[in-house]
C-alpha atoms as a PDB file:
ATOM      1  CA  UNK A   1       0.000   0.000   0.000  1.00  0.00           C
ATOM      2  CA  UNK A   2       1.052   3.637  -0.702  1.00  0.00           C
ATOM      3  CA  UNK A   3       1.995   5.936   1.888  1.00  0.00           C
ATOM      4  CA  UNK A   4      -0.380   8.601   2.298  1.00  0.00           C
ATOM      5  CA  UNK A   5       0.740  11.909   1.133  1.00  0.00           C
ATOM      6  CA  UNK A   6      -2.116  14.129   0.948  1.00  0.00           C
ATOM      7  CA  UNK A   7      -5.682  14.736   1.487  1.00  0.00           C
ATOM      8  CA  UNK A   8      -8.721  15.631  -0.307  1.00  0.00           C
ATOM      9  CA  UNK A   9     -11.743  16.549   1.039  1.00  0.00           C
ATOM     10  CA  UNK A  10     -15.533  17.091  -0.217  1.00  0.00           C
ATOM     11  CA  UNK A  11     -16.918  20.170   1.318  1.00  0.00           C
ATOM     12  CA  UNK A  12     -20.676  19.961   1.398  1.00  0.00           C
ATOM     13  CA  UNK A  13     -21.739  17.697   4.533  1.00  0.00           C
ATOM     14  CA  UNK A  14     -17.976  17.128   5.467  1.00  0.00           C
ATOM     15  CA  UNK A  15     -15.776  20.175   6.266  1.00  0.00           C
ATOM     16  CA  UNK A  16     -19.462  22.256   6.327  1.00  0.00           C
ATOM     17  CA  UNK A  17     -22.303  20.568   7.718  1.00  0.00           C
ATOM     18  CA  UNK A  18     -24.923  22.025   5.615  1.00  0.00           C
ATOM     19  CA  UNK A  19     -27.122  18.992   4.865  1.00  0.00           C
ATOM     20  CA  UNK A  20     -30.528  20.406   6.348  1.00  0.00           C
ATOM     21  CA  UNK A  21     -29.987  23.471   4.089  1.00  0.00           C
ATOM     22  CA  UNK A  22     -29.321  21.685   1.425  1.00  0.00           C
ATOM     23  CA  UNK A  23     -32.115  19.659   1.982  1.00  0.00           C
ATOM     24  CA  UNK A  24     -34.251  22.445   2.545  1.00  0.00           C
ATOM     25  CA  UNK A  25     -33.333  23.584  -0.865  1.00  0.00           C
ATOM     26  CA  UNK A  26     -34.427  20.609  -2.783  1.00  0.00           C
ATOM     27  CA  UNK A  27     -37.324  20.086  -1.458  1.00  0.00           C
ATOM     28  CA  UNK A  28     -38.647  23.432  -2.461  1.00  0.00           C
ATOM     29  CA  UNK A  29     -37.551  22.607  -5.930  1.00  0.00           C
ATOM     30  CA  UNK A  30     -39.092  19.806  -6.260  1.00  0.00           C
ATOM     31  CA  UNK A  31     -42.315  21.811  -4.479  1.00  0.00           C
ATOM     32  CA  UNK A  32     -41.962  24.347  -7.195  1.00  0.00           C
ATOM     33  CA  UNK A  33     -41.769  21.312 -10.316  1.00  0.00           C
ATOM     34  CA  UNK A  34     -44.669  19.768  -8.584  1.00  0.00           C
ATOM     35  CA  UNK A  35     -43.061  16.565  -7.917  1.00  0.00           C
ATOM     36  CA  UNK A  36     -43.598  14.445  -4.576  1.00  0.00           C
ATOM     37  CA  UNK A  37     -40.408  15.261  -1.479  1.00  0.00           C
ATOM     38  CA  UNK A  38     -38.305  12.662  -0.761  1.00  0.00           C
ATOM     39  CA  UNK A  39     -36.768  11.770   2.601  1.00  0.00           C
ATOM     40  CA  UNK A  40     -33.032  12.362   4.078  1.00  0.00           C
ATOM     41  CA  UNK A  41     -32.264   8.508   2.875  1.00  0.00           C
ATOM     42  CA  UNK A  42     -33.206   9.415  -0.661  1.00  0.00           C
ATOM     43  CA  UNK A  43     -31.509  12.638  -0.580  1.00  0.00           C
ATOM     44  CA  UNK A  44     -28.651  11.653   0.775  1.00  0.00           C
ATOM     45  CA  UNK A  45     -27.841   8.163  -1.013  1.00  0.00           C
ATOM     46  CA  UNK A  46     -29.258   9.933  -4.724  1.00  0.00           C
ATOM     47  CA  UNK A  47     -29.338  13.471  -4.826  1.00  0.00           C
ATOM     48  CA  UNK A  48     -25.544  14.547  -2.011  1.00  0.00           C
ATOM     49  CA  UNK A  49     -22.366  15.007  -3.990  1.00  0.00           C
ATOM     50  CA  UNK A  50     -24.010  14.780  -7.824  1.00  0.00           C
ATOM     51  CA  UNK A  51     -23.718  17.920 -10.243  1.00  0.00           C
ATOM     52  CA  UNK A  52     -26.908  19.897 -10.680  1.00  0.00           C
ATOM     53  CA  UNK A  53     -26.897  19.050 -14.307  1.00  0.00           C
ATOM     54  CA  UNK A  54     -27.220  15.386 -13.502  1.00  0.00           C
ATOM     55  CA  UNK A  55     -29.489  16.046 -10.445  1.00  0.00           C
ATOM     56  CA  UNK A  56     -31.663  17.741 -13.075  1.00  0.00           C
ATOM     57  CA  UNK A  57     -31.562  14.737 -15.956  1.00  0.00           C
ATOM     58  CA  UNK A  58     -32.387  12.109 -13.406  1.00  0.00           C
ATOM     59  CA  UNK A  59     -34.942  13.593 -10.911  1.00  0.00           C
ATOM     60  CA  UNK A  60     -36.612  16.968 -12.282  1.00  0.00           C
ATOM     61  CA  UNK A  61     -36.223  17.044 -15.922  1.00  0.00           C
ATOM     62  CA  UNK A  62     -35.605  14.551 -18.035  1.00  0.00           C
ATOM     63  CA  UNK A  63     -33.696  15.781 -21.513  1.00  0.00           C
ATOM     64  CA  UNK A  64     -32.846  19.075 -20.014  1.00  0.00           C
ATOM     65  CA  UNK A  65     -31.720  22.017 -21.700  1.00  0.00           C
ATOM     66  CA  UNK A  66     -28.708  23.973 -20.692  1.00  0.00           C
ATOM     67  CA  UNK A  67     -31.134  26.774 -19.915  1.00  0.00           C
ATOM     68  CA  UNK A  68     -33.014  24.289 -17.857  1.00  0.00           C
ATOM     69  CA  UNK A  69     -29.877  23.016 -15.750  1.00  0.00           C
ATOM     70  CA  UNK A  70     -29.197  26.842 -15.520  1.00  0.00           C
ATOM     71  CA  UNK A  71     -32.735  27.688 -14.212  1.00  0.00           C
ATOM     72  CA  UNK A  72     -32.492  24.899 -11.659  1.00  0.00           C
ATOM     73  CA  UNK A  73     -29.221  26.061 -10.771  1.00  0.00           C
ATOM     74  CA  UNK A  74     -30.226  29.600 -10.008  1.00  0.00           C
ATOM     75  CA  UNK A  75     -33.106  28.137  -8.244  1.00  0.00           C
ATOM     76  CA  UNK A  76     -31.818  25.617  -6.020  1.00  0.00           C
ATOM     77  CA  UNK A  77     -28.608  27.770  -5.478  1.00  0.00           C
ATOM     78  CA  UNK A  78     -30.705  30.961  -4.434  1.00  0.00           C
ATOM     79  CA  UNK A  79     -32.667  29.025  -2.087  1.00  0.00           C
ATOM     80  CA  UNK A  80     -29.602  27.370  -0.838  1.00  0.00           C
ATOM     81  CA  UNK A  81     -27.609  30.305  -0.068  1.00  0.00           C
ATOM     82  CA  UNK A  82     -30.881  32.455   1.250  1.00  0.00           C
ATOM     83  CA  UNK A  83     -31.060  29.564   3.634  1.00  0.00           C
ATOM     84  CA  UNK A  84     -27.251  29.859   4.650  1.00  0.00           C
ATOM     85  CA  UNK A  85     -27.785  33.143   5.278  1.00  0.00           C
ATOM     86  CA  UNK A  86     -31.020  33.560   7.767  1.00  0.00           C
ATOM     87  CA  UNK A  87     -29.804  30.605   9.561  1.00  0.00           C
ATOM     88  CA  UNK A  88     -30.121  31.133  13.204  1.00  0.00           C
ATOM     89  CA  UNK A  89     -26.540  30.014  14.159  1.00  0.00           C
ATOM     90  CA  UNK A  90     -24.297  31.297  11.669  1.00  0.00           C
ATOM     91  CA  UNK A  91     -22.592  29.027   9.103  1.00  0.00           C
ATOM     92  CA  UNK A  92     -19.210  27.749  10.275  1.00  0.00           C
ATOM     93  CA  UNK A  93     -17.440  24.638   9.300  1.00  0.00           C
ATOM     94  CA  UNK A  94     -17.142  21.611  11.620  1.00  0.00           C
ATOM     95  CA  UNK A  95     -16.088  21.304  14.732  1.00  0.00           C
ATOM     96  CA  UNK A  96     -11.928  20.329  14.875  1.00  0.00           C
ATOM     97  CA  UNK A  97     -12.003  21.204  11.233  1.00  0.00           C
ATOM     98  CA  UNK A  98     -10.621  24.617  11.272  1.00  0.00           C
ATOM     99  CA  UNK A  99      -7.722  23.388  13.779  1.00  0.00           C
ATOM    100  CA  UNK A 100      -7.253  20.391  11.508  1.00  0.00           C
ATOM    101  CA  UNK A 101      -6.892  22.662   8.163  1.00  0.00           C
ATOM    102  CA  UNK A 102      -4.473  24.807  10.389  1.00  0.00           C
ATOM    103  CA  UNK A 103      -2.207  21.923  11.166  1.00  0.00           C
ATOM    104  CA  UNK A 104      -1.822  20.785   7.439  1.00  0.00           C
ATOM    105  CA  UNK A 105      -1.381  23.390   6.391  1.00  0.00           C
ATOM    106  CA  UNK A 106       1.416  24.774   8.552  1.00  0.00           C
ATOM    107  CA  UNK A 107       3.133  20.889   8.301  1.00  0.00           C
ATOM    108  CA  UNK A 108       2.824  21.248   4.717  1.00  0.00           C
ATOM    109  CA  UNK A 109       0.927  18.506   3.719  1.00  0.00           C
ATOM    110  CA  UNK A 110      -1.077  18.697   0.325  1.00  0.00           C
ATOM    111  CA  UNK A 111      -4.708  19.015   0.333  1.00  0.00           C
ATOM    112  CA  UNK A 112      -7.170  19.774  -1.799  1.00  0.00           C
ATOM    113  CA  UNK A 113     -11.393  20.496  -1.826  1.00  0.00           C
ATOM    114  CA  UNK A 114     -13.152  18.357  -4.285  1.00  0.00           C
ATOM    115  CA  UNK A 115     -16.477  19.338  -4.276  1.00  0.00           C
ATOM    116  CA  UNK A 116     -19.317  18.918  -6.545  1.00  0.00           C
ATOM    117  CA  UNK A 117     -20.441  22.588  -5.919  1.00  0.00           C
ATOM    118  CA  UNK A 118     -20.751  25.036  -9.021  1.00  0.00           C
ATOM    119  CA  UNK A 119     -18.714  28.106  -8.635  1.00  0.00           C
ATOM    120  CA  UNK A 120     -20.598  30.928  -7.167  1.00  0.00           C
ATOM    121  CA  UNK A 121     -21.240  28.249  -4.012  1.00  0.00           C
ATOM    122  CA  UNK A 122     -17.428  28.398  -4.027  1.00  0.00           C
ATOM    123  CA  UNK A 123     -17.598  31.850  -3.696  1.00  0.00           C
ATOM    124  CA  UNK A 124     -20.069  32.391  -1.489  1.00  0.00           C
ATOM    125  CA  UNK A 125     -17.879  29.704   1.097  1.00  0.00           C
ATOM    126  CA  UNK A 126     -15.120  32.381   0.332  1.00  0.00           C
ATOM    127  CA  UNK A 127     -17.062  35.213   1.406  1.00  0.00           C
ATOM    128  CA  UNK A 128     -19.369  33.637   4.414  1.00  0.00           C
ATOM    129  CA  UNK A 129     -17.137  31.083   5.470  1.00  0.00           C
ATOM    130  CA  UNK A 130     -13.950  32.439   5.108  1.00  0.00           C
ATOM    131  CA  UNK A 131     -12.199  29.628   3.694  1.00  0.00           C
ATOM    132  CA  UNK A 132      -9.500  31.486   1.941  1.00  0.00           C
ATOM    133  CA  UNK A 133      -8.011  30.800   5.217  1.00  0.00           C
ATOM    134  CA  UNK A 134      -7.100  27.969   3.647  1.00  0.00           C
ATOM    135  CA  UNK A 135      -7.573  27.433   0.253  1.00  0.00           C
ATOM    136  CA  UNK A 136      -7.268  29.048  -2.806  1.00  0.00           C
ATOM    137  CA  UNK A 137      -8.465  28.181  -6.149  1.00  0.00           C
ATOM    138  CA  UNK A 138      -5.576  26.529  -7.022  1.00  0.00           C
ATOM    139  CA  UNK A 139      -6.594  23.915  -4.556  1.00  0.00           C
ATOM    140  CA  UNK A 140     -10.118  23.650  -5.176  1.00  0.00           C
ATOM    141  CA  UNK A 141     -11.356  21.263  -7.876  1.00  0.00           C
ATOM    142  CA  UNK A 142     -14.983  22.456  -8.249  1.00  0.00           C
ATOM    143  CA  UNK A 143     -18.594  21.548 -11.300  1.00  0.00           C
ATOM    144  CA  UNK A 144     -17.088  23.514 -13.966  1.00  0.00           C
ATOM    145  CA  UNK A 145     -18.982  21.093 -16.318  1.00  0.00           C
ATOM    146  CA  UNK A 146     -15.892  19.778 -17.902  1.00  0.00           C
ATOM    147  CA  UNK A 147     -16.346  16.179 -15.986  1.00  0.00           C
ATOM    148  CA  UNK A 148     -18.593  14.013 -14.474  1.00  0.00           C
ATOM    149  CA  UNK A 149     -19.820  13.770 -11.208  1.00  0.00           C
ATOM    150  CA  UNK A 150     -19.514  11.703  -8.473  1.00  0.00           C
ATOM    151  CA  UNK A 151     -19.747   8.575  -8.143  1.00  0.00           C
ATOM    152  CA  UNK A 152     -17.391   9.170 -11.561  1.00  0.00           C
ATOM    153  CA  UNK A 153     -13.356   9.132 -10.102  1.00  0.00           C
ATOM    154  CA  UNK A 154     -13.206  12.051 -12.545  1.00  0.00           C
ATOM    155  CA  UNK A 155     -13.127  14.840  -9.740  1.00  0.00           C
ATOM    156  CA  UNK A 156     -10.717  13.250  -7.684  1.00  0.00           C
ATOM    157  CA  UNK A 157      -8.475  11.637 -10.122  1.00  0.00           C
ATOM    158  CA  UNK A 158      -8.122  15.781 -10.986  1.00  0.00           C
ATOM    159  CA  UNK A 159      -7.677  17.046  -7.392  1.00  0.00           C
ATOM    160  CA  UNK A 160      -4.913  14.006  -6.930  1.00  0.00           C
ATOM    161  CA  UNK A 161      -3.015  15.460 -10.177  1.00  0.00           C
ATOM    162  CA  UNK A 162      -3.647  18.508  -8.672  1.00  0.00           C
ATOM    163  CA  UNK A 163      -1.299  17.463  -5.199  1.00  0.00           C
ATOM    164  CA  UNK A 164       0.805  15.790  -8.247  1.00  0.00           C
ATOM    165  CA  UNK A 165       0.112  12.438  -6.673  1.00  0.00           C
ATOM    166  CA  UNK A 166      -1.159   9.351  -7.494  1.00  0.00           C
ATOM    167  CA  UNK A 167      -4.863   8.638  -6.590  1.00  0.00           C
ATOM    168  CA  UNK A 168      -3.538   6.018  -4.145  1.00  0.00           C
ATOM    169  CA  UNK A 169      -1.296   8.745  -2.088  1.00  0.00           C
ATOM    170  CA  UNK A 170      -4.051  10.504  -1.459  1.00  0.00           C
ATOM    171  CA  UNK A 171      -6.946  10.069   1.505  1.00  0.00           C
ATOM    172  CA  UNK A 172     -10.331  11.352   0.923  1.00  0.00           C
ATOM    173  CA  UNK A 173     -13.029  12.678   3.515  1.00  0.00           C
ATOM    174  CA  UNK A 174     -16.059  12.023   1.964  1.00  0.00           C
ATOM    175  CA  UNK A 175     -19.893  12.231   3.334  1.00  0.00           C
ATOM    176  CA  UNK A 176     -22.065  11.030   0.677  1.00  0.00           C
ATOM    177  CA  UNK A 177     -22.537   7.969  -0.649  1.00  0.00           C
ATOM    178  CA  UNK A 178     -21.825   8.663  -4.574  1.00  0.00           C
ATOM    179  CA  UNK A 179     -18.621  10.417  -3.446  1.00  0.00           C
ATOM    180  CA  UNK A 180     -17.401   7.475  -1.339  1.00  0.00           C
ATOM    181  CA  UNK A 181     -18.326   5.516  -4.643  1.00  0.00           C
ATOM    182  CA  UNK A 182     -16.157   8.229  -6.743  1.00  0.00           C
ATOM    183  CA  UNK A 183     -13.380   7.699  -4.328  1.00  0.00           C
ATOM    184  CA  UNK A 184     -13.164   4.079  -4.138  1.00  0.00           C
ATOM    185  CA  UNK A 185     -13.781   4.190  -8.216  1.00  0.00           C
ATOM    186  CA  UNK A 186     -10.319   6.525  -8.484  1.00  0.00           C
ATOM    187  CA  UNK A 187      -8.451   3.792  -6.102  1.00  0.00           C
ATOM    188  CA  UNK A 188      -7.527   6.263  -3.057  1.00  0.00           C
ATOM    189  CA  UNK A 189      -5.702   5.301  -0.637  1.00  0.00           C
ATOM    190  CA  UNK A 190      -7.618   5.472   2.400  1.00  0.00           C
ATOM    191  CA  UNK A 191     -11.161   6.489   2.606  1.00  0.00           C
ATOM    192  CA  UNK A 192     -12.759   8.167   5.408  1.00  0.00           C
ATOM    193  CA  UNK A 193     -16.448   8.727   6.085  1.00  0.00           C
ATOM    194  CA  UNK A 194     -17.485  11.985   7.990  1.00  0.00           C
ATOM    195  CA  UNK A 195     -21.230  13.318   7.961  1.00  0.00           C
ATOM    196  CA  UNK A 196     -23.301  14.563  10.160  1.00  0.00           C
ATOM    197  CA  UNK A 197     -24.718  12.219  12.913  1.00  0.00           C
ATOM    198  CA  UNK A 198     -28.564  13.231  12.819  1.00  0.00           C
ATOM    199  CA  UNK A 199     -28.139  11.905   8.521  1.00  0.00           C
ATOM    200  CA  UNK A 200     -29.013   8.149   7.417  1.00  0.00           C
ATOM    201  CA  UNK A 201     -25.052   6.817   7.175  1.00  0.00           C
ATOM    202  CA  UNK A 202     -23.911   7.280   3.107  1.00  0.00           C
ATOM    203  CA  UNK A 203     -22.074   3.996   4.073  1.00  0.00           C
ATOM    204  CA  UNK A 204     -23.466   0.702   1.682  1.00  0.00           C
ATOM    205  CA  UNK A 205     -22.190  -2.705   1.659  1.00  0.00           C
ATOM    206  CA  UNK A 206     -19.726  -2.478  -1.411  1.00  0.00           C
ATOM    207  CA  UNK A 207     -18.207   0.237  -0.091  1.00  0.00           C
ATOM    208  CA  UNK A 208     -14.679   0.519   0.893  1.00  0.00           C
ATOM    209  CA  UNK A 209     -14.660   2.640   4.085  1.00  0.00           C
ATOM    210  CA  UNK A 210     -11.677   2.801   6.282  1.00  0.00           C
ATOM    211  CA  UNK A 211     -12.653   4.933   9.420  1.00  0.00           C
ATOM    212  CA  UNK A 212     -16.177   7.039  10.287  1.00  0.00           C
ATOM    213  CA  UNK A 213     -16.022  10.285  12.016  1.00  0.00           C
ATOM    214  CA  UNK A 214     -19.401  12.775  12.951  1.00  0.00           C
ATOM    215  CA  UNK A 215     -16.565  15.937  12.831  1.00  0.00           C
ATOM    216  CA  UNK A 216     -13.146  16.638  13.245  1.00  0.00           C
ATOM    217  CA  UNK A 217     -12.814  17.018  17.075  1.00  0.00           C
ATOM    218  CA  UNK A 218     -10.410  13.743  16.633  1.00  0.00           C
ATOM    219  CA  UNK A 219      -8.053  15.216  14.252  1.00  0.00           C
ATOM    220  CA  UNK A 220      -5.009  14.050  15.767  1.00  0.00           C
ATOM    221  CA  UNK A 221      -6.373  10.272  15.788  1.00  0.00           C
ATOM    222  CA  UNK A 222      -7.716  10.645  11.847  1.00  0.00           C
ATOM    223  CA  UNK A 223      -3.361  11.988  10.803  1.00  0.00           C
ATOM    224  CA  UNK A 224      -1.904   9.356  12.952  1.00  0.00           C
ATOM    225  CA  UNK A 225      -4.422   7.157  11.647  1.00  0.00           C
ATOM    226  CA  UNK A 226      -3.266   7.286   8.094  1.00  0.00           C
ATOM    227  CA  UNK A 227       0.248   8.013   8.723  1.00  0.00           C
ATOM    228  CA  UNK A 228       0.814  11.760   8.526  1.00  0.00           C
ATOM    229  CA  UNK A 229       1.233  12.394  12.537  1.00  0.00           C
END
């Protein structure tokens, strides 16, 4: 097995618990196309981690137009971040995770965000999270529609050759089931579930998952876990 030499991480659910938003968001979509809500299981195993374009083909609009992906996107995205905003506690990213991100980054260790997020979410974590703290876009891998989504390797097969490693260097934090399936599918080295605790576990039986975290108070115990500590 390959040491581990860097880390990527999804975003959405992982490093920012923002499932209930999220959720929040979809189902007045699919209030507004008329279809019937789904539950957190559904959501979370079907809808967490995909690109709205797909999102779009499979469960609102089959056939879409690119001005249909873009309406949904300026839909779902407006509600999203509207939601973000009036929240009653305001938005901040795990617990442990902004002392982990400090540590890496002052030892040096590559990481990198791959997250199935379009841009302007991107920005918007840039301006109400604060995340250029730590990252930049040169280590953000982000929907730019160039690739498929998760549970396609494609996004982290790009943030590995983004580190310059090799897919199997690399250890991915990962809260949804198709991006657990995208990171298995790219052959990382070490996968690591982490999602919010009141959530249906993204975790199914062909799944390779080596360790299962609700935050990142236990930072120290996730590096030494896989080496880097």
């Amino acid at each position: 097995m390959s040491k581990i030499k860097g880390l990527l991480f999804d975003f959405n659910g992982t490093l920012f618990f923002d499932s209930q938003y999220h959720f929040d968001a979809f189902s007045a979509c699919l209030d507004k196309y008329g279809l019937p809500r789904q539950n957190k299981e559904f959501i979370v195993k079907n809808i967490f981690g995909r690109t709205n374009s797909e999102i779009v083909n499979k469960h609102f609009k089959p056939n879409a137009t690119e001005d249909d992906i873009k309406y949904f996107t300026d839909l779902k995205e407006g509600l999203y971040m509207d939601i973000c905003r009036t929240s009653p506690q305001r938005p901040a990213l795990v617990d442990g995770a902004c002392e982990f991100l400090d540590y890496i980054k002052a030892n040096n260790i590559p990481f990198c965000m791959a997250t199935g997020s379009p841009l302007i979410n991107v920005k918007f974590y840039f301006e109400e999270l604060g995340i250029g703290r730590w990252f930049s876009f040169d280590n953000i891998v982000y929907d730019n529609g160039t690739f498929p989504g998760k549970p396609a390797p494609d996004i982290y097969l790009i943030a590995a050759q983004r580190l310059g490693l090799d897919p199997s260097e690399c250890a991915v934090f990962e809260d949804g089931t198709s991006g657990l399936r995208a990171a298995n599918a790219a052959g990382v080295g070490k996968t690591i579930a982490v999602w919010e605790k009141e959530y249906p576990s993204p975790i199914t039986d062909e799944l390779r998952v080596d360790a299962k975290y609700h935050d990142f108070t236990d930072w120290k115990q996730m590096l030494s876990s896989i080496g880097l500590l």
